[in-house]
C-alpha atoms as a PDB file:
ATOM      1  CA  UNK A   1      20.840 -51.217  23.441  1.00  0.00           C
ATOM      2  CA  UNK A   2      19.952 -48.904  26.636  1.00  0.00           C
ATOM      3  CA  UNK A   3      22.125 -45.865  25.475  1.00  0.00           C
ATOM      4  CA  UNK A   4      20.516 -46.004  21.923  1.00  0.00           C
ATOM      5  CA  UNK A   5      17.179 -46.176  23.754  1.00  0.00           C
ATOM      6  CA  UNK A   6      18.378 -43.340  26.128  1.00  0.00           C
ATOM      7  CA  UNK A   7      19.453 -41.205  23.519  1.00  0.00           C
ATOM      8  CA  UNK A   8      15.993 -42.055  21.071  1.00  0.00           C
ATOM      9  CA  UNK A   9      14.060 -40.758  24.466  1.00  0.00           C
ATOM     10  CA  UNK A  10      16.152 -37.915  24.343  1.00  0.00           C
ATOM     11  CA  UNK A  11      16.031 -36.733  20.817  1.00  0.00           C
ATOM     12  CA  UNK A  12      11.939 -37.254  20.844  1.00  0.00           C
ATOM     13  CA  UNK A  13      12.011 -35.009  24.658  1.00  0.00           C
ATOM     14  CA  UNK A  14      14.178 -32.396  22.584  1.00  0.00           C
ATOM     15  CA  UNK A  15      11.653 -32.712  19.595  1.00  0.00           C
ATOM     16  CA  UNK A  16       8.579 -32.118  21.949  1.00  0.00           C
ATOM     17  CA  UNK A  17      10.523 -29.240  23.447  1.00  0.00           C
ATOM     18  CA  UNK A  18      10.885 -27.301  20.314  1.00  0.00           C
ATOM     19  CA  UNK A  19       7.303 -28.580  18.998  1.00  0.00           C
ATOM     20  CA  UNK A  20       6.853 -26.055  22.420  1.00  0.00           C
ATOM     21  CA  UNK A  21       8.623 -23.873  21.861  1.00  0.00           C
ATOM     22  CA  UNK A  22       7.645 -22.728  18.156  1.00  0.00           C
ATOM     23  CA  UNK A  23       4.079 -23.469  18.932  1.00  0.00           C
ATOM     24  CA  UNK A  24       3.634 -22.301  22.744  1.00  0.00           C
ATOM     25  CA  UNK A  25       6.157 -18.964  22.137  1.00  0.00           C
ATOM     26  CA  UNK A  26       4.437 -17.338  19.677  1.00  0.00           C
ATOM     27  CA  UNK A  27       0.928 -17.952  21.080  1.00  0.00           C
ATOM     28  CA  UNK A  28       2.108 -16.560  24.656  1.00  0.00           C
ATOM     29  CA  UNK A  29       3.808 -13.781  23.264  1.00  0.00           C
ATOM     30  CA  UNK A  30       0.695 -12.698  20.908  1.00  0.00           C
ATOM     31  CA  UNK A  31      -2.003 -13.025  23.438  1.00  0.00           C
ATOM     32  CA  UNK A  32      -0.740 -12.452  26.903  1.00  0.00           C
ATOM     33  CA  UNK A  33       2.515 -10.016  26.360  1.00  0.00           C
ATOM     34  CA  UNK A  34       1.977  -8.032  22.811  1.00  0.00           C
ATOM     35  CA  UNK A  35      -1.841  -7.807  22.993  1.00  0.00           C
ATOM     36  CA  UNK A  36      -3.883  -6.083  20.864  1.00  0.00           C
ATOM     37  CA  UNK A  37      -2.802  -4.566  17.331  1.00  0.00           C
ATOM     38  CA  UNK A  38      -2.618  -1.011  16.708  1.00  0.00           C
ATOM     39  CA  UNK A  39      -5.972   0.154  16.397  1.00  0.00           C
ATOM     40  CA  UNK A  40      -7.248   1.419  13.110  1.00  0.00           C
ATOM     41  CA  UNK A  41      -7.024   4.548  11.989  1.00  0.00           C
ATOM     42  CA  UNK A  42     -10.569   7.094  12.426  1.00  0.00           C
ATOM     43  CA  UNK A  43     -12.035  10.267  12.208  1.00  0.00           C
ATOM     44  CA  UNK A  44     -12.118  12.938  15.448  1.00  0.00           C
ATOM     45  CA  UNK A  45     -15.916  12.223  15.811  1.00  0.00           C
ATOM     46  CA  UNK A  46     -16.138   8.152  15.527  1.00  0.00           C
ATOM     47  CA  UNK A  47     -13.934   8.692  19.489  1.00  0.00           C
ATOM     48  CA  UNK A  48     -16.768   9.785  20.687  1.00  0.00           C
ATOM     49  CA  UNK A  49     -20.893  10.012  19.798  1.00  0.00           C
ATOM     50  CA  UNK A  50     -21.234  10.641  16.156  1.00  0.00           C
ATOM     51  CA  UNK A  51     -24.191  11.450  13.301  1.00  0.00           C
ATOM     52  CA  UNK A  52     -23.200   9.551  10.152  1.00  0.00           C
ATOM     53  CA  UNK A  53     -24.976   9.873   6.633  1.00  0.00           C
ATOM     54  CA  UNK A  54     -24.488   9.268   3.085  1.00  0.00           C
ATOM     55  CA  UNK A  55     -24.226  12.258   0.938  1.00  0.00           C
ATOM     56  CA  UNK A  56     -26.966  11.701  -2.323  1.00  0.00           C
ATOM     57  CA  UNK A  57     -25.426  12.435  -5.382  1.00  0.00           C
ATOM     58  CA  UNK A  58     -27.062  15.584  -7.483  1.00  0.00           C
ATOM     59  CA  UNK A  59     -28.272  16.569  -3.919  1.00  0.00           C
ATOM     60  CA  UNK A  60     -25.675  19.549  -3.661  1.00  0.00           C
ATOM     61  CA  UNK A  61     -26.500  23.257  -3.963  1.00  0.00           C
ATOM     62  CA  UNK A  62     -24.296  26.444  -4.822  1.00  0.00           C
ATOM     63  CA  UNK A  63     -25.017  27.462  -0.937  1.00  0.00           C
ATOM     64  CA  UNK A  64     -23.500  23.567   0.364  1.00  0.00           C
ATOM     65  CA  UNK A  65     -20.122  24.799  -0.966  1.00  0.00           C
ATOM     66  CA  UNK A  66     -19.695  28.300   0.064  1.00  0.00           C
ATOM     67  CA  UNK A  67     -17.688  26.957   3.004  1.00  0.00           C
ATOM     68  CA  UNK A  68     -15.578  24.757   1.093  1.00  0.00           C
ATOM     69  CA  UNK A  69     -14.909  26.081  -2.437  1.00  0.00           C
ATOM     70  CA  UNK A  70     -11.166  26.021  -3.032  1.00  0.00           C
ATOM     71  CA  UNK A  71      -8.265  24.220  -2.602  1.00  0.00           C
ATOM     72  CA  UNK A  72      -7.143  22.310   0.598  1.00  0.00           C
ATOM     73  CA  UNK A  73      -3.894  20.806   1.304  1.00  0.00           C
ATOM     74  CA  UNK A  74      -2.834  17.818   2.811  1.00  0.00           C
ATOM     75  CA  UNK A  75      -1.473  18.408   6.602  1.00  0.00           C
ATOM     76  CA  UNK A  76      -0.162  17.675   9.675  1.00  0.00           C
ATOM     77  CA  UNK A  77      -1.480  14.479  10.733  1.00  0.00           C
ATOM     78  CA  UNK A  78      -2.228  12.965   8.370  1.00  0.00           C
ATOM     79  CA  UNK A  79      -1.172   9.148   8.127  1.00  0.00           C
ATOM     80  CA  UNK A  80      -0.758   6.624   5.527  1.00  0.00           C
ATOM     81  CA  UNK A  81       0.009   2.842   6.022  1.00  0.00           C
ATOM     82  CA  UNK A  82      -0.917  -0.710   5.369  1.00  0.00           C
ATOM     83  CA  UNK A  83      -2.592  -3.900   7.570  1.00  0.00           C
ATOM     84  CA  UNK A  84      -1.957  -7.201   6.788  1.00  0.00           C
ATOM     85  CA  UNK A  85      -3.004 -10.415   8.574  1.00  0.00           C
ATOM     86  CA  UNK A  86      -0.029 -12.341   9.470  1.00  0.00           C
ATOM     87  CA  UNK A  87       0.400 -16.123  10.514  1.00  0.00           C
ATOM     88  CA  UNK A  88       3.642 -17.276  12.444  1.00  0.00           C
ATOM     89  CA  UNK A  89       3.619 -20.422  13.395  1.00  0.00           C
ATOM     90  CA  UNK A  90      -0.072 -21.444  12.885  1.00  0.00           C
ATOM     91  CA  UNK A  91      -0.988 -18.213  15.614  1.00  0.00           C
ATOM     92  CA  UNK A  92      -2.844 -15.121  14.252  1.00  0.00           C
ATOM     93  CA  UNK A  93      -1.369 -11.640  14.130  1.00  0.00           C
ATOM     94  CA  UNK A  94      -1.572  -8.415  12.436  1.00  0.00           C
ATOM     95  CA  UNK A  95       1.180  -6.202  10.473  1.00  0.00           C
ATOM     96  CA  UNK A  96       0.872  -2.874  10.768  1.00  0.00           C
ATOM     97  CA  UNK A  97       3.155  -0.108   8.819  1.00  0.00           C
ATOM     98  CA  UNK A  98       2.534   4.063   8.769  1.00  0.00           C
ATOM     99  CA  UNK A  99       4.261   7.593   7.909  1.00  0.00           C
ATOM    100  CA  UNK A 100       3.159  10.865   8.206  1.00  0.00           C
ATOM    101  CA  UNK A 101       5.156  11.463   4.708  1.00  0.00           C
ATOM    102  CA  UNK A 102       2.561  12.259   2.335  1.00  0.00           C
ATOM    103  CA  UNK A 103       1.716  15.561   0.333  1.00  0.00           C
ATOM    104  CA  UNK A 104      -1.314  16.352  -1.912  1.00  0.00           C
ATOM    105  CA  UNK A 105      -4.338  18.427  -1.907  1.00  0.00           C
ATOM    106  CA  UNK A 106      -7.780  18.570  -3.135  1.00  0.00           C
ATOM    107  CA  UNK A 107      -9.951  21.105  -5.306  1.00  0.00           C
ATOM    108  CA  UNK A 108     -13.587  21.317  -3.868  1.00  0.00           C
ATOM    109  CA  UNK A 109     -16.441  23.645  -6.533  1.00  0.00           C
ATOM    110  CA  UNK A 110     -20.090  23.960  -6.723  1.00  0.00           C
ATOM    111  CA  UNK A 111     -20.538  21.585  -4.275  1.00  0.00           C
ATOM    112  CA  UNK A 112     -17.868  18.563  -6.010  1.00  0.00           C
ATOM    113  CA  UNK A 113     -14.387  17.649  -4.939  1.00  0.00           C
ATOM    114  CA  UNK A 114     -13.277  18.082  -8.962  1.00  0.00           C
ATOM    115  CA  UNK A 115     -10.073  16.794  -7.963  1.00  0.00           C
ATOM    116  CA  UNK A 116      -7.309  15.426  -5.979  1.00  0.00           C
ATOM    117  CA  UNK A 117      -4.035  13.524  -6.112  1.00  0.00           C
ATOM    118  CA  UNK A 118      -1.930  12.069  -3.148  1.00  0.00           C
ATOM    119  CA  UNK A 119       1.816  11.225  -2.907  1.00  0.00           C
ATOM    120  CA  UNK A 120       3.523   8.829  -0.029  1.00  0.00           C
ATOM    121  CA  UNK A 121       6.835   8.649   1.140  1.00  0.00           C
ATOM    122  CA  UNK A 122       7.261   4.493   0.234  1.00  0.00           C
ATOM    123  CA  UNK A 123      10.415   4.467   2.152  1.00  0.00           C
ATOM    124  CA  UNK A 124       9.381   6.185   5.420  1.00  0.00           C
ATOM    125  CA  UNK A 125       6.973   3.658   6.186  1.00  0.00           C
ATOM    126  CA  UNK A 126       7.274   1.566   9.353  1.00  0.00           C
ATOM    127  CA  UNK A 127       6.113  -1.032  11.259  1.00  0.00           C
ATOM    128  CA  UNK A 128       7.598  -2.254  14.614  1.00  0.00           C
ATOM    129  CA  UNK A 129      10.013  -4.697  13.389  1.00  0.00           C
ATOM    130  CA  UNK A 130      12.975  -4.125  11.796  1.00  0.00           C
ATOM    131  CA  UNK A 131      13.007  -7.292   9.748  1.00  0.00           C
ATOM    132  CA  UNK A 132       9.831  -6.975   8.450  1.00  0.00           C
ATOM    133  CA  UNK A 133      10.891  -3.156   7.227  1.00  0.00           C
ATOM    134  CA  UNK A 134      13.864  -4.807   5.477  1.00  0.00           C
ATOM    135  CA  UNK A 135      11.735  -6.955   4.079  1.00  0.00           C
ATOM    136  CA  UNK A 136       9.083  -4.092   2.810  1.00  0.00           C
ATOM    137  CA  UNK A 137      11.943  -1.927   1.740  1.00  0.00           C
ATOM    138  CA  UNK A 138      13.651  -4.191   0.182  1.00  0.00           C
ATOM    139  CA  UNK A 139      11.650  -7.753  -1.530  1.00  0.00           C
ATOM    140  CA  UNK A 140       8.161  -6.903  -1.611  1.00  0.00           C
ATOM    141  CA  UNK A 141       8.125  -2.751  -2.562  1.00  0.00           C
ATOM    142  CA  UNK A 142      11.659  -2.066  -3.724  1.00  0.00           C
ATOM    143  CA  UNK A 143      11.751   1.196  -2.694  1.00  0.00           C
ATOM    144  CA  UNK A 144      14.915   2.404  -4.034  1.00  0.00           C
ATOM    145  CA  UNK A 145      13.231   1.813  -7.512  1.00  0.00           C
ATOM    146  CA  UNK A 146       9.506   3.055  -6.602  1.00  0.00           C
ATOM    147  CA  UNK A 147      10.085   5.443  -3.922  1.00  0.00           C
ATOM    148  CA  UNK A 148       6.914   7.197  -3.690  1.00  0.00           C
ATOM    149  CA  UNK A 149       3.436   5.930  -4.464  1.00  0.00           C
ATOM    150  CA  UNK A 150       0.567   7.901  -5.803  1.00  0.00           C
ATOM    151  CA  UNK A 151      -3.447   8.359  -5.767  1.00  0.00           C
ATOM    152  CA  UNK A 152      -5.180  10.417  -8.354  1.00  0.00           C
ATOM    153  CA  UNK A 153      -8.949  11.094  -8.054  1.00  0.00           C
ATOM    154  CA  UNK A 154     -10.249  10.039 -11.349  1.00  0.00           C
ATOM    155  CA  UNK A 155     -14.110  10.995 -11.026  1.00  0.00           C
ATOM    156  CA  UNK A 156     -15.599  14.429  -8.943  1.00  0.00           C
ATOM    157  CA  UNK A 157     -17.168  13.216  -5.265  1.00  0.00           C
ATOM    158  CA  UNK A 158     -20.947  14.942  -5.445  1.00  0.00           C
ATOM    159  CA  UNK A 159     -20.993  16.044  -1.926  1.00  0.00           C
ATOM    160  CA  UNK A 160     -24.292  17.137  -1.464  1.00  0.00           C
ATOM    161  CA  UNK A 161     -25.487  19.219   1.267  1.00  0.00           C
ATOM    162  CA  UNK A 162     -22.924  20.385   3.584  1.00  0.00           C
ATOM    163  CA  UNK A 163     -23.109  18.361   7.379  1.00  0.00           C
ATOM    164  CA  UNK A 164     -22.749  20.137  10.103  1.00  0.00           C
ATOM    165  CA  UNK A 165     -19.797  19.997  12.347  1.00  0.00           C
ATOM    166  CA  UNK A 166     -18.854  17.146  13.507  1.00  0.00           C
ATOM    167  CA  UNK A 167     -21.214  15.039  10.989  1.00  0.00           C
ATOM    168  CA  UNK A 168     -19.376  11.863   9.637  1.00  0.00           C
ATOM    169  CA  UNK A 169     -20.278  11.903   6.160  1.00  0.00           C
ATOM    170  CA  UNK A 170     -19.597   8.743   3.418  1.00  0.00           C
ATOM    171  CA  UNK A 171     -18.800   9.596  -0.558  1.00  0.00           C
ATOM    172  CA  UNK A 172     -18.348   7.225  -3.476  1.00  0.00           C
ATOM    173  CA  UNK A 173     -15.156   7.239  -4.859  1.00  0.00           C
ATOM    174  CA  UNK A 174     -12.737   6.255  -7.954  1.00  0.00           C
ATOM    175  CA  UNK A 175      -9.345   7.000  -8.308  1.00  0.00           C
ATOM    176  CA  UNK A 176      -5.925   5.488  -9.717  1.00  0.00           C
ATOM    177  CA  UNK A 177      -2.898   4.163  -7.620  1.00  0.00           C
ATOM    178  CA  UNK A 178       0.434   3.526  -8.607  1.00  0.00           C
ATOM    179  CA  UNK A 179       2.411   1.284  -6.484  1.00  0.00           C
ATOM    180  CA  UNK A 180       5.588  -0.736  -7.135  1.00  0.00           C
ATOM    181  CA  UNK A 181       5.399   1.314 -10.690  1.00  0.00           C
ATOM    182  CA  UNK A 182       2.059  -0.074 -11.374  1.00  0.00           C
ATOM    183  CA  UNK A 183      -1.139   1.814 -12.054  1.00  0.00           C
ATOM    184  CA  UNK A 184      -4.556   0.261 -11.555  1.00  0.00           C
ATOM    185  CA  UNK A 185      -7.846   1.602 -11.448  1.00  0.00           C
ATOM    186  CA  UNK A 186      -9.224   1.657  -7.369  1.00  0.00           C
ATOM    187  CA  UNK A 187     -13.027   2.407  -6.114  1.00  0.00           C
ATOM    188  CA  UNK A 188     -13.765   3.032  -2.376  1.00  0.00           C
ATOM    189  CA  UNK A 189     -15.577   4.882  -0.216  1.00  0.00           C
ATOM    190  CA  UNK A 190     -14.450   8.268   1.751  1.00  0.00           C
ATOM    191  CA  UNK A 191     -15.498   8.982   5.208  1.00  0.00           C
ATOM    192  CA  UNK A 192     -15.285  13.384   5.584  1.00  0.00           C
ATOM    193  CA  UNK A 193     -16.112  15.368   8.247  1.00  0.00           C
ATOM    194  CA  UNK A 194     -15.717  18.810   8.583  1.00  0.00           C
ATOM    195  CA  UNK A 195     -14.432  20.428  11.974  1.00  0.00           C
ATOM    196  CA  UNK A 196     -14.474  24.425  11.798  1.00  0.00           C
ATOM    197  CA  UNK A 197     -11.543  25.516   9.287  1.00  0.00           C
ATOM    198  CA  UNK A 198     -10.211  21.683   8.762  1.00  0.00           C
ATOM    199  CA  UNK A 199     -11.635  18.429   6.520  1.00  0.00           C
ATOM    200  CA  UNK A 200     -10.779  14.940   8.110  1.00  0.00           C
ATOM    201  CA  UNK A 201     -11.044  12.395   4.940  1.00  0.00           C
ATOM    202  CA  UNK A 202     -10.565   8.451   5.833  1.00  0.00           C
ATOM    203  CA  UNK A 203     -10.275   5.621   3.422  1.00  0.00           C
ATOM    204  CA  UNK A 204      -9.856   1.814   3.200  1.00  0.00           C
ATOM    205  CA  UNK A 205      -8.232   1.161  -0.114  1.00  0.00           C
ATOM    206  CA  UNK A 206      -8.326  -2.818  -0.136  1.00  0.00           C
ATOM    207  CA  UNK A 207      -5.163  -4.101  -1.890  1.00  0.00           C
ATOM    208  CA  UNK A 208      -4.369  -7.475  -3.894  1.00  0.00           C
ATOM    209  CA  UNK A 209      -0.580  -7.479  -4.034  1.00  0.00           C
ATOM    210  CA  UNK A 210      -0.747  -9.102  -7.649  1.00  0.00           C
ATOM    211  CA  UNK A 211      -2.417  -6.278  -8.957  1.00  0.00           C
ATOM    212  CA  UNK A 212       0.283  -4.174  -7.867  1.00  0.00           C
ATOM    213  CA  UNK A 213       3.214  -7.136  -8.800  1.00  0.00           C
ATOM    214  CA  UNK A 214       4.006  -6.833  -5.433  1.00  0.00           C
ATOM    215  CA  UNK A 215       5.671  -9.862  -3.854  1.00  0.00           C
ATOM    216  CA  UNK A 216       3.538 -12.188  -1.085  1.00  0.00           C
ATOM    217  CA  UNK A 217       5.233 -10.874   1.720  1.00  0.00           C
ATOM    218  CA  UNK A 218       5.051 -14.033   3.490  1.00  0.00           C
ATOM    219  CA  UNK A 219       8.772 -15.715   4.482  1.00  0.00           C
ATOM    220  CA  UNK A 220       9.912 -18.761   3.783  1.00  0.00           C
ATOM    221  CA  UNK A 221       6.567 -20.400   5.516  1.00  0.00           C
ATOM    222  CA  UNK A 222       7.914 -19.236   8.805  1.00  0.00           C
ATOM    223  CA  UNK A 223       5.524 -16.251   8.429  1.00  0.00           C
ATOM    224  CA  UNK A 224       2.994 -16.247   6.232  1.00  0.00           C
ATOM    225  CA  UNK A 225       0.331 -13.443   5.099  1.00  0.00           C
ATOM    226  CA  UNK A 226      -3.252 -13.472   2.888  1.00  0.00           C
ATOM    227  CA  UNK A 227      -2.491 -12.244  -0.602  1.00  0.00           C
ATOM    228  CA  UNK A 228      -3.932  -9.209   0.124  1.00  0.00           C
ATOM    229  CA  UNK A 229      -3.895  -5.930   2.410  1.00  0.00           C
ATOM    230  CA  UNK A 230      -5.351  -2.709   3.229  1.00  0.00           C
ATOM    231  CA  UNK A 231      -4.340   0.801   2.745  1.00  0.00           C
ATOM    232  CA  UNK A 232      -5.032   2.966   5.736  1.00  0.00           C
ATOM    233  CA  UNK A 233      -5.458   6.535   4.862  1.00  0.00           C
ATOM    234  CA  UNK A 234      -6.465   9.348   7.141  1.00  0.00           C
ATOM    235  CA  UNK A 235      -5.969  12.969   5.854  1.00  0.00           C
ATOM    236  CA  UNK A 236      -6.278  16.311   7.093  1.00  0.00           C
ATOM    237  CA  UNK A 237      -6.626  19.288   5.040  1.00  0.00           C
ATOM    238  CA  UNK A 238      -6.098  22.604   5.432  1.00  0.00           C
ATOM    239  CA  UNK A 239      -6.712  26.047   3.589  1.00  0.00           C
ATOM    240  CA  UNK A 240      -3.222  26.900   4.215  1.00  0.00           C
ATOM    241  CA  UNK A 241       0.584  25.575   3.558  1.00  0.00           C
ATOM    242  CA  UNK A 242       0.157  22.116   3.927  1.00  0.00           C
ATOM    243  CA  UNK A 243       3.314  19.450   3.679  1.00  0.00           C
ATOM    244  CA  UNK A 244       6.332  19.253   1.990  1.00  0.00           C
ATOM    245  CA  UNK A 245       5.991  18.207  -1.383  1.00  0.00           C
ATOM    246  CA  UNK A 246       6.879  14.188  -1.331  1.00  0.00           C
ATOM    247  CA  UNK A 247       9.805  13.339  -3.268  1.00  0.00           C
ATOM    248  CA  UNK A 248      10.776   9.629  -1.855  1.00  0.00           C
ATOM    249  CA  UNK A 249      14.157  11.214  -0.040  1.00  0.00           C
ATOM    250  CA  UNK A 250      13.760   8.634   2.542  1.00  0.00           C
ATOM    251  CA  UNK A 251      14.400   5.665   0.435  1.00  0.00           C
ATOM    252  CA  UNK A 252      17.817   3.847   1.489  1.00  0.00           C
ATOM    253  CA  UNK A 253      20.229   4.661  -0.332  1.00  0.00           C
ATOM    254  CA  UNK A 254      19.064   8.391  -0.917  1.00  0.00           C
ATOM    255  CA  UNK A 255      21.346  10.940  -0.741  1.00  0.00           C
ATOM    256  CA  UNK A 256      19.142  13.171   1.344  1.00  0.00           C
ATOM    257  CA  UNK A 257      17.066  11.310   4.218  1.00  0.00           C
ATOM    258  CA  UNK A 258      13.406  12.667   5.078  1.00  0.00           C
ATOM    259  CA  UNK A 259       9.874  11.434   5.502  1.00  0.00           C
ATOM    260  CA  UNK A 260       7.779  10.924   8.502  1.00  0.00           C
ATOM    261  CA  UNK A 261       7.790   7.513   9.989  1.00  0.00           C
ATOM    262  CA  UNK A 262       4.907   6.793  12.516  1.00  0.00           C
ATOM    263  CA  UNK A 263       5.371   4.824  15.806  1.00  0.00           C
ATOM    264  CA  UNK A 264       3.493   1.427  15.456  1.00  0.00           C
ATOM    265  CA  UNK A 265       3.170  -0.394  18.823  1.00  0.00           C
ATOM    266  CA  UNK A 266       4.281  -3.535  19.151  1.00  0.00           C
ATOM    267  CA  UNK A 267       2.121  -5.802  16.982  1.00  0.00           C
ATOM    268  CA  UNK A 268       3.733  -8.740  15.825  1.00  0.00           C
ATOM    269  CA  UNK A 269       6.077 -11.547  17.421  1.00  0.00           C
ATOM    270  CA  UNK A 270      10.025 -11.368  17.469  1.00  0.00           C
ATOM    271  CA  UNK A 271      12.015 -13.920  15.396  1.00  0.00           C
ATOM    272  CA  UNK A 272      12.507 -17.101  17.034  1.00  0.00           C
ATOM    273  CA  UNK A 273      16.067 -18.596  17.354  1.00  0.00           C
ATOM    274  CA  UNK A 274      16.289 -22.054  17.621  1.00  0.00           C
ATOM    275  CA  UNK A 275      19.737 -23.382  18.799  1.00  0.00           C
ATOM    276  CA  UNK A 276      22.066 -25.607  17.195  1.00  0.00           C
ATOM    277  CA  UNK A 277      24.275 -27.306  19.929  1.00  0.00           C
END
């Protein structure tokens, strides 16, 4: 009767220990060794004192675009990537993915962007886990099948009056994105500012994954995620060459690898082993 007792002690200690060790892990890990995630993406100006102001429609003139008429490309540094709130193990966290892989440009006249259409590298993006890429590549956006992804301006952007340098200004805007070979209609608003011979553009494209018929990417209940994300995108155009054209080289499996990853910091907790003996 004492060595069944001793052994019942022991199997509820080695319970509570793991009850520990799933619970207490990840909340040490998230909030006194990873710390914060990586920070949102912004405009040059929102780092330091800024002007911002909303641009009224109608309000342009032929004299607002004389500094902007024409086509600008997407360049170098520009970044594309999702956020999505993650929960492991009851403790809060945040997924973060990005590549500098995308292509596109914009047409700006009389004082309108008339139109624009952005392409992204699916299978350069990366977060700072290797399962969870494996998981994004793979499960949730099957990017051997749907290697790119795509944005189309659907409506002009009235710009009004041109801002000054370093002005932060916000624009309406509708569009269409295909994801996961699925098109939907999106509306959001853009965040330009204009520094000398460059546009910065930002945008917060909220995303409900079954819109898109893109797989929760929670796992198993082990990690679980909202049914929705964001897409990050921060763009800088130029007059001049911009990127590569995107084809979706970097998918795995292509014959040809390319794209752009981005370098997330560490944002989210490592898998947990639990022995067996």
């Amino acid at each position: 009767m004492a060595g069944r007792a001793r052994k019942l002690r022991w199997a509820i200690g080695g319970l509570a220990v793991l009850a520990v060790v799933l619970v207490g892990g990840p909340f040490v890990y998230i909030h006194f060794i990873e710390g914060a995630a990586a920070a949102k993406l912004s405009l040059p100006t929102s780092r330091s004192p800024t002007t911002t102001s909303s641009a009224a429609p109608g309000s342009g003139s032929s004299s607002s675009s004389d500094a902007v008429d024409g086509t600008w490309n997407v360049g170098a540094g520009s970044v594309v990537g999702y956020r999505v709130q993650e929960v492991l193990i009851g403790q809060q966290s945040t997924a973060v993915g990005r590549t500098s892989s995308v292509s596109g440009s914009i047409a700006i006249s009389g004082a309108s962007v008339t139109g624009g259409s952005f392409t992204v590298d699916m299978g350069s993006v990366k977060s700072d886990q290797s399962e969870r890429n494996a998981q994004f590549d793979g499960r949730i956006m099957d990017v051997r099948t749907y290697p790119t992804a795509k944005l189309v301006l659907t409506a002009p952007i009235a710009l009004g009056t041109l801002p000054a340098d370093g002005t932060v200004t916000q624009f309406p805007a509708t569009g269409a994105l295909t994801m996961h070979g699925v098109t939907n209609a999106v509306t959001f608003t853009v965040s330009a500012e204009r520094r000398g011979g460059t546009l910065f553009v930002l945008a917060d494209l909220p995303v409900v994954f079954s819109r898109w018929d893109i797989a929760n990417p929670s796992v198993g209940g082990f990690v679980t995620t909202q049914d929705s994300g964001t897409l990050e995108v921060l763009l800088h155009l130029v007059r001049g060459t911009g990127n590569a054209a995107v084809t979706g080289s970097s998918a795995p499996g292509s014959a040809t690898p390319g794209g752009g990853p981005v370098t997330v910091p560490q944002t989210t907790v490592p898998r947990l082993t639990v022995p067996t003996g």
